[in-house]
Protein backbone atom coordinates (compact mmCIF):
# COMPACT_ATOMS: atom_id res chain seq x y z
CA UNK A 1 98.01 87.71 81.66
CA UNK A 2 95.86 90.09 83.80
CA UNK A 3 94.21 89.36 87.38
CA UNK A 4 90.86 91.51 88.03
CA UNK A 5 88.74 90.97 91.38
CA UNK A 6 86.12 92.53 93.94
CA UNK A 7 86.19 92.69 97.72
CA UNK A 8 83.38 94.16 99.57
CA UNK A 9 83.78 95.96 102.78
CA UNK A 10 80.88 95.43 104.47
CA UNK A 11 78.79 96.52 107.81
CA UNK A 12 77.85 92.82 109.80
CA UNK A 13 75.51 95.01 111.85
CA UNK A 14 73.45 96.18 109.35
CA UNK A 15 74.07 93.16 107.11
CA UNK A 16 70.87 91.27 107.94
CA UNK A 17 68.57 94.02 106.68
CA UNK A 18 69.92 92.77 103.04
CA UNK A 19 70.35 96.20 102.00
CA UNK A 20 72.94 98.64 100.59
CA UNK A 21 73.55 100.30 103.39
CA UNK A 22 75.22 97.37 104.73
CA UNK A 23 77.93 98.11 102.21
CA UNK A 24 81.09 100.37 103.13
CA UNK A 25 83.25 100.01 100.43
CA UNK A 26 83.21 97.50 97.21
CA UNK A 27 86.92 97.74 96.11
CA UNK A 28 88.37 96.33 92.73
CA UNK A 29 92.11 95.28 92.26
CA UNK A 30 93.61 94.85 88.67
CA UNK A 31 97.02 93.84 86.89
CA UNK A 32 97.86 94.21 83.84
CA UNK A 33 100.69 91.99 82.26
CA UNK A 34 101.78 92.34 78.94
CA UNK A 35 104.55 92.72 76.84
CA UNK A 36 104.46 95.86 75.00
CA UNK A 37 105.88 98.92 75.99
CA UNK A 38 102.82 101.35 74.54
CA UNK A 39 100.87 99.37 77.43
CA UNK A 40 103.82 99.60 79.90
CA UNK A 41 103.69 103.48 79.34
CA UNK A 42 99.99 104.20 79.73
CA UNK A 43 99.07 107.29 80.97
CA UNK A 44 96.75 108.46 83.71
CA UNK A 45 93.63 109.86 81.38
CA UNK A 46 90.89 111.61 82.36
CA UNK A 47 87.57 111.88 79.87
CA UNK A 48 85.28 115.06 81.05
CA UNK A 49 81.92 113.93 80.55
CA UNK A 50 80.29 115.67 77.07
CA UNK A 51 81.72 115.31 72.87
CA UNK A 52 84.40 113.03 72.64
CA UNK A 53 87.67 113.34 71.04
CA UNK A 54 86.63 110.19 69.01
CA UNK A 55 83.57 108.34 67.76
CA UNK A 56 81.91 105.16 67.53
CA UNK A 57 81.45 104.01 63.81
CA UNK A 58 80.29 106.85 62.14
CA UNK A 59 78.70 107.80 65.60
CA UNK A 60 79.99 110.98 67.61
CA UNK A 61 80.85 109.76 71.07
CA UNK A 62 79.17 112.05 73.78
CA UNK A 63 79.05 110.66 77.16
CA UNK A 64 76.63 111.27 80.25
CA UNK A 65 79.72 110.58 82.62
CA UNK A 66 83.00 112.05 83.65
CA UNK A 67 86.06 108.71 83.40
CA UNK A 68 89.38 108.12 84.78
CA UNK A 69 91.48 105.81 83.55
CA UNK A 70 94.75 103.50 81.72
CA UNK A 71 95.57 104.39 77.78
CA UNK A 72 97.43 102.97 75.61
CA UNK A 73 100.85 105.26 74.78
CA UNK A 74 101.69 104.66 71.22
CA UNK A 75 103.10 107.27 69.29
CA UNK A 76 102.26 105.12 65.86
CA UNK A 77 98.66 105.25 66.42
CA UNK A 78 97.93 108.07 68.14
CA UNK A 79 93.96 106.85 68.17
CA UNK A 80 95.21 105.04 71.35
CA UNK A 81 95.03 107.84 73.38
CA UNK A 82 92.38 107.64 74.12
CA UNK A 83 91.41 104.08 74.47
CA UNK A 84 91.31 102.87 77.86
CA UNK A 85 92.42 99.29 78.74
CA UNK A 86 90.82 99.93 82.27
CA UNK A 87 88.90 102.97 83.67
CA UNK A 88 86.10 104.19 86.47
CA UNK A 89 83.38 106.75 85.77
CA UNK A 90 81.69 109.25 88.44
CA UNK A 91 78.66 107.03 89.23
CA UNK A 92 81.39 104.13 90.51
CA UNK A 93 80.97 101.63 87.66
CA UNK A 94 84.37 100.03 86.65
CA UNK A 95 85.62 98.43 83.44
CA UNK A 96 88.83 97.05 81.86
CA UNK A 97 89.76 94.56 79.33
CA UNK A 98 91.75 91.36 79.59
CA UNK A 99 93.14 89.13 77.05
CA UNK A 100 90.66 85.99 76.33
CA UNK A 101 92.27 84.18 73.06
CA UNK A 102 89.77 82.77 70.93
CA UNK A 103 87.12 85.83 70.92
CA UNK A 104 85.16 86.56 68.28
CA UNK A 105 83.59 89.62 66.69
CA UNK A 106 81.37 90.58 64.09
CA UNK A 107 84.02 91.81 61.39
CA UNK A 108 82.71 93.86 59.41
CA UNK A 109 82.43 97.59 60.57
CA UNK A 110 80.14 99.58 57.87
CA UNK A 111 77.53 100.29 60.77
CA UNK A 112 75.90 103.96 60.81
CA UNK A 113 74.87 103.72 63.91
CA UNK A 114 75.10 101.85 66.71
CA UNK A 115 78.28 100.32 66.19
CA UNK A 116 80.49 99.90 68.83
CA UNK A 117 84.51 99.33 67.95
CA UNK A 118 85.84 96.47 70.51
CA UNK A 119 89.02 98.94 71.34
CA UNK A 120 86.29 101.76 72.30
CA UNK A 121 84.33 99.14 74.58
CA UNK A 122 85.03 100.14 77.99
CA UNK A 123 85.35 103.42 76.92
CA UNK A 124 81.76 103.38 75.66
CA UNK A 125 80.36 101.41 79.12
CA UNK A 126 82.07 103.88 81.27
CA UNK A 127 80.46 107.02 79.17
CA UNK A 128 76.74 105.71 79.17
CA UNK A 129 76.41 103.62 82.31
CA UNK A 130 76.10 103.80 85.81
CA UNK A 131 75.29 100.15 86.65
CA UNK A 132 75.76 96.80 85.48
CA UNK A 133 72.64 95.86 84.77
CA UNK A 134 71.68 98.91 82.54
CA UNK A 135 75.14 97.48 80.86
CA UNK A 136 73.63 93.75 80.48
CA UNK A 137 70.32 95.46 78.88
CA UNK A 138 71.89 97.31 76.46
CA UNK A 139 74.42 94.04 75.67
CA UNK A 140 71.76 91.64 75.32
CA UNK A 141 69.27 94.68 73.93
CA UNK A 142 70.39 93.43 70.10
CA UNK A 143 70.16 97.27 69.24
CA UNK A 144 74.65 97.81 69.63
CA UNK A 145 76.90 95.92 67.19
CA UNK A 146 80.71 95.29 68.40
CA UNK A 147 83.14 94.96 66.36
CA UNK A 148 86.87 94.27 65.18
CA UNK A 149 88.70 97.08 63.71
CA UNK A 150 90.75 95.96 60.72
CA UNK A 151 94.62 95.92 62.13
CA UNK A 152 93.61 95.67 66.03
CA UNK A 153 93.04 92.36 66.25
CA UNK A 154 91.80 92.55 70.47
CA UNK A 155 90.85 89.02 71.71
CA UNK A 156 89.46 90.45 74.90
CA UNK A 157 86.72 89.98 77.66
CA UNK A 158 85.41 92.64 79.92
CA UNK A 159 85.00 92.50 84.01
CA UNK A 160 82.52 95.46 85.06
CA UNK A 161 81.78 95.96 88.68
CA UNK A 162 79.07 98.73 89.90
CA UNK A 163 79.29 100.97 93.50
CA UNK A 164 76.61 97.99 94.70
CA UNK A 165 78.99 95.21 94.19
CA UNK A 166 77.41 93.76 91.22
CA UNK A 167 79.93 92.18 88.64
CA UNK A 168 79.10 91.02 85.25
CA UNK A 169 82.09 89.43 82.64
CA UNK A 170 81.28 90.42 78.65
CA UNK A 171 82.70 87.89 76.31
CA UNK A 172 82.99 87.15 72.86
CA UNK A 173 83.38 83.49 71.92
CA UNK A 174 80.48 82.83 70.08
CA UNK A 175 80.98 82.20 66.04
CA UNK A 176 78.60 84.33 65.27
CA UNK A 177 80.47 86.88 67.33
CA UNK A 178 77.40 87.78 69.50
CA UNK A 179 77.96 88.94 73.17
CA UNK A 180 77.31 86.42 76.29
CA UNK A 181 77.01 88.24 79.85
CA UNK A 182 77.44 86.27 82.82
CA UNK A 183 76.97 87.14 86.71
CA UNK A 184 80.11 86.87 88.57
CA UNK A 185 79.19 86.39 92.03
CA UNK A 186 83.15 84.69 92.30
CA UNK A 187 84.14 88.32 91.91
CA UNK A 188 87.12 87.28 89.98
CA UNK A 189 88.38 87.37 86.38
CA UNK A 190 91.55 86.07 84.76
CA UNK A 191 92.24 85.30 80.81
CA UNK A 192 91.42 82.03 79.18
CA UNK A 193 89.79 79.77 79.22
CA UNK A 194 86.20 81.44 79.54
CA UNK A 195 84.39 82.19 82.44
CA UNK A 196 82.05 79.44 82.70
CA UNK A 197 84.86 77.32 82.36
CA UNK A 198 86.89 78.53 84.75
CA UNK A 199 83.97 78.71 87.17
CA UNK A 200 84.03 74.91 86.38
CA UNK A 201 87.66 74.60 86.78
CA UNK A 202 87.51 76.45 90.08
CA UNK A 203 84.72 73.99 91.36
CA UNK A 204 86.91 70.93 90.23
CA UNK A 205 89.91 72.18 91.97
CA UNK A 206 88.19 73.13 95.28
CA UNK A 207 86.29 69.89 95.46
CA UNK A 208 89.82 67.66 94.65
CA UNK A 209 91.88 69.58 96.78
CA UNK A 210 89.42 70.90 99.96
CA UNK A 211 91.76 73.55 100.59
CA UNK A 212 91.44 75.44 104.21
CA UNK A 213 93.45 77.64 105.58
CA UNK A 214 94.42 75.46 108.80
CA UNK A 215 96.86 72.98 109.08
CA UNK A 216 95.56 69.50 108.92
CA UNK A 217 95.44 67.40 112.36
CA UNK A 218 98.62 65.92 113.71
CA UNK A 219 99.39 62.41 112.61
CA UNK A 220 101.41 59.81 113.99
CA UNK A 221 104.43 60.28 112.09
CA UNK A 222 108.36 61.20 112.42
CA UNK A 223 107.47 65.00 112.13
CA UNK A 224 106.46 66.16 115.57
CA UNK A 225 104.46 68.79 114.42
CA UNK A 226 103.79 70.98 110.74
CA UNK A 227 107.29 72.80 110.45
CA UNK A 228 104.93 76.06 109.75
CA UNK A 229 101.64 76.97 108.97
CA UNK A 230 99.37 76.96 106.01
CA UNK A 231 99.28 73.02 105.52
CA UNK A 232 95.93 73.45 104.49
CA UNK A 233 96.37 75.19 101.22
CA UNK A 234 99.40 72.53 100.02
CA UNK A 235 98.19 71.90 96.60
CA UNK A 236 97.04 75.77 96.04
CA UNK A 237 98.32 76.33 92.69
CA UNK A 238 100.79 79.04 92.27
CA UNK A 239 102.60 79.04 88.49
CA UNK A 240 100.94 82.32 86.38
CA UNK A 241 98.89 80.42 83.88
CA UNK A 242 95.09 82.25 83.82
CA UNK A 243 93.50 79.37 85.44
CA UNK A 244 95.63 79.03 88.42
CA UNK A 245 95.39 82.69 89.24
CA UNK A 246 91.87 82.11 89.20
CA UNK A 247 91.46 79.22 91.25
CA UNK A 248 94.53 81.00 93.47
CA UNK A 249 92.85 85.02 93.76
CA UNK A 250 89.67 83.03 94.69
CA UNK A 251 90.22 80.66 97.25
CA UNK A 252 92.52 83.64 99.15
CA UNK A 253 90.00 86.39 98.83
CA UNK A 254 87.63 83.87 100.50
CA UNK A 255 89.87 83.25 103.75
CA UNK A 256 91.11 86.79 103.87
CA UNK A 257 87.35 87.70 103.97
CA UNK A 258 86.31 84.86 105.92
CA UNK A 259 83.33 86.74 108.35
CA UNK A 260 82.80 83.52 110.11
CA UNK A 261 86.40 83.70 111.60
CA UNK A 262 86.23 87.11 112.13
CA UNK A 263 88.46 87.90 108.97
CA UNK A 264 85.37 90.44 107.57
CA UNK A 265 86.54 93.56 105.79
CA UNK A 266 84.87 96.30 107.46
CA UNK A 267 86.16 99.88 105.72
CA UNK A 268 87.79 101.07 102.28
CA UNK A 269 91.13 100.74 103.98
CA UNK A 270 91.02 97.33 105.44
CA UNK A 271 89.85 96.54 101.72
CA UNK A 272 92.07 98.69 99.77
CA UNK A 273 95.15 97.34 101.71
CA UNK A 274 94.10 93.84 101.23
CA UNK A 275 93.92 94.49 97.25
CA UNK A 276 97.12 95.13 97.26
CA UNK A 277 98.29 91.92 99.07
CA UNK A 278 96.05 89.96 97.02
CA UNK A 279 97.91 91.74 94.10
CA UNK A 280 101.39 90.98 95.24
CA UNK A 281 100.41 87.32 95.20
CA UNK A 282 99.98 86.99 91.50
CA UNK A 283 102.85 89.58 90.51
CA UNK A 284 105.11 88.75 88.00
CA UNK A 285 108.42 90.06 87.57
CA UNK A 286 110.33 90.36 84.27
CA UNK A 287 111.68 87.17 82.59
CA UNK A 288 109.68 84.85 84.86
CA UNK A 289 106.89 84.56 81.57
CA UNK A 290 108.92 84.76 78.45
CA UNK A 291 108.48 84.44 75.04
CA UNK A 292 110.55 82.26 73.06
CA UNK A 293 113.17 79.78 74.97
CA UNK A 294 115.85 80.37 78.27
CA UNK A 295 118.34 81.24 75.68
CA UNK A 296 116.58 83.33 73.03
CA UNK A 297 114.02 85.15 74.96
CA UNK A 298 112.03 87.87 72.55
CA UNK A 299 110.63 89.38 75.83
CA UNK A 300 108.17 88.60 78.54
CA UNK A 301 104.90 89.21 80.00
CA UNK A 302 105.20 90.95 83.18
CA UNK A 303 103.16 92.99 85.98
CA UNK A 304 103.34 96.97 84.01
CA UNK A 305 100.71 98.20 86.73
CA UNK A 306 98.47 97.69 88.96
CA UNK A 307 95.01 99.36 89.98
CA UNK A 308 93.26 99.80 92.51
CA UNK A 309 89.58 101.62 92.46
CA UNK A 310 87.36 102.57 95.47
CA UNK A 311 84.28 102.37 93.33
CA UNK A 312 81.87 103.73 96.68
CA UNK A 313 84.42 107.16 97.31
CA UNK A 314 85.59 107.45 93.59
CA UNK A 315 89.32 106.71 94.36
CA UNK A 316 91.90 105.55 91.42
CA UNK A 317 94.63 104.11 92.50
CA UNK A 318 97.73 103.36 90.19
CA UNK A 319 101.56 101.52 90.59
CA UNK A 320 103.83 101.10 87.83
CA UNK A 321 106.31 98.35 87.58
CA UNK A 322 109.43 100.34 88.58
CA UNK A 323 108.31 101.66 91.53
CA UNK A 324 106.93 100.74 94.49
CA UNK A 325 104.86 103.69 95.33
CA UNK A 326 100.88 104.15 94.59
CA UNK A 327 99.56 107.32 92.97
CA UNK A 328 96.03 108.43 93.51
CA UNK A 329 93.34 110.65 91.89
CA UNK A 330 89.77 111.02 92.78
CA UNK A 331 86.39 112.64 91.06
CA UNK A 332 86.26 114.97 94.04
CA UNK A 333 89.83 116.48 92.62
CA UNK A 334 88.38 115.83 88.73
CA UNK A 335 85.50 118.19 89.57
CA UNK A 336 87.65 120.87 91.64
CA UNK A 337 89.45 121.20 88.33
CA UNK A 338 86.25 121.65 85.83
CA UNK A 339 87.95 120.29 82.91
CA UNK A 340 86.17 120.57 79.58
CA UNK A 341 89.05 118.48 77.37
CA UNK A 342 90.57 115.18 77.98
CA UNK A 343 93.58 115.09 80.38
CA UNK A 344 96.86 112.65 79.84
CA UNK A 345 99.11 112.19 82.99
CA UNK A 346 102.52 110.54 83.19
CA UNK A 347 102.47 108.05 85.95
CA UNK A 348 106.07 108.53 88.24
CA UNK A 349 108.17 105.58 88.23
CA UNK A 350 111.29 106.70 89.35
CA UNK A 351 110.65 106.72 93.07
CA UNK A 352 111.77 104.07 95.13
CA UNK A 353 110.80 105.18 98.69
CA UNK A 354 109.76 108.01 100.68
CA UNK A 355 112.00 109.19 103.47
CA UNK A 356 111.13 108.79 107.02
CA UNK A 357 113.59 111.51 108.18
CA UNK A 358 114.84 114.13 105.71
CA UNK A 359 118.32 115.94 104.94
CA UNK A 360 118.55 119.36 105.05
């Protein structure tokens, strides 16, 4: 039950040259919902660039680039550790994995070399790559095998965004467990079904519905006039299966970046603050996804964190469920501290506000 997207700050002046530099900011916002508590307590980690403290196969991990990013916190299996469920490198290139039910791998892992474990992926694309098309031709290359470690069973599909605004989804769902990669010019990712088909869903719903952001003209009718605004988007869906949030994170990242109307994003902050809004809309609270029935609930999915990542000024921004407050920690810091082993960092969550006046 995650929610992954782009926005792109961009210049208008300088738009029209179709260039780069047109670019201010490309921003991507993430939630992750699930229900265990080893994803609940993931830890800030950060992956100095160099020998790993784990491998691929047989394969001794050394990466080009320095990461920051979400583990997994599970005393049990201390492997976790290590393995990022989302993450930036240095060279802005972001990666995370969301659930996609129905994926399929290649399951058997005897490969000397090459072989990539699925629970390593985005640690492996964040250690070798600094854009997402040198990630599509090493995907599609045939010369990397990814597979399924026995006892993590990790139905999953991969959103990876570069510092140019390029986005690319991985996924799985072929039966001979082969990778397809698909250009996401939508900019947004939920869970299932798969991408193409929720591309398809998303044109089905915006072609039924015509949603716009106005209210629709004034008809002769009882009602005076539309008791608020916003008439326009009646229909929008708004329960937390995958393929409403899609069709939902889509359709308001449009209007909220709606140039035409003179909604553009123009700087980090204007999109970095808009993340954030875009995150609140598809939060979920505890109990509101449960598992089991109203009266013998076994738990529920629910919003653990959230991230948001300047990809263009190398910014990672975290919020856990239980508190309010945003934490933040950049390359610029990484490198001022010249580590040369991997870092874990407790996230707060026991702050509920900062004062505006304090007490002596």
């Amino acid at each position: 039950m995650c929610t992954n997207f782009v926005i792109t700050a961009i210049d208008l002046d300088t738009q029209k040259s179709n260039s780069n530099s047109s670019i201010n900011a490309v921003i991507v916002g993430r939630t992750m919902e699930f229900g265990e508590q080893s994803v609940a307590d993931g830890q800030i980690v950060i992956l100095p660039k160099g020998d790993q403290p784990y491998s691929y196969g047989s394969t001794n991990a050394h990466h080009q680039y320095d990461i920051v990013g979400v583990n997994i916190k599970d005393d049990k299996a201390p492997v976790l550790a290590n393995c990022l469920s989302d993450g930036m490198n240095e060279q802005g290139l972001t990666c995370g994995s969301l659930w996609l039910p129905g994926s399929e791998y290649i399951t058997s892992s005897n490969f000397k070399e090459n072989g990539i474990p699925v629970y390593l992926f985005n640690n492996w694309v964040l250690g070798n790559f600094s854009s997402t098309e040198k990630v599509k031709q090493a995907i599609t290359s045939g010369d990397y095998h990814f597979y399924e470690v026995d006892g993590y069973p990790l139905p999953l599909h991969f959103p990876i965004t570069d510092s140019a605004g390029k986005s690319i989804v991985v996924e799985f769902t072929s039966s001979d467990g082969l990778p397809s990669v698909y250009d996401n010019h939508v900019g947004v990712l939920t869970n299932a079904p798969t991408f193409p088909e929720q591309l398809a869903n998303l044109n089905h719903m915006a072609r039924l519905h015509k949603f716009s952001p106005y209210n629709p003209s004034q008809v002769q009718c009882p009602i005076l006039s539309p008791q608020g605004e916003g008439y326009g988007l009646s229909g929008l869906p708004g329960d937390p299966i995958p393929a409403s949030r899609f069709v939902k994170t889509a359709v308001l990242k449009q209007f909220a970046t709606d140039a035409q109307a003179g909604y553009h994003i123009k700087t980090a902050k204007d999109a970095k603050t808009l993340a954030y809004h875009l995150i609140n809309s598809v939060d979920l609270a505890k109990g509101v996804t449960r598992y089991g029935d109203a009266q013998n609930s076994t738990g529920s999915d629910y919003t653990q964190w959230i991230v948001v990542k300047d990809l263009t000024h190398g910014e990672y921004q975290i919020r856990k469920y239980d508190s309010p407050i945003p934490y933040t920690i950049s390359f610029d810091a990484i490198k001022q501290q010249n580590f040369t082993q991997a870092q874990y960092i407790d996230v707060p969550n026991n702050i509920e506000a900062l004062p505006l006046i304090t007490s002596e």
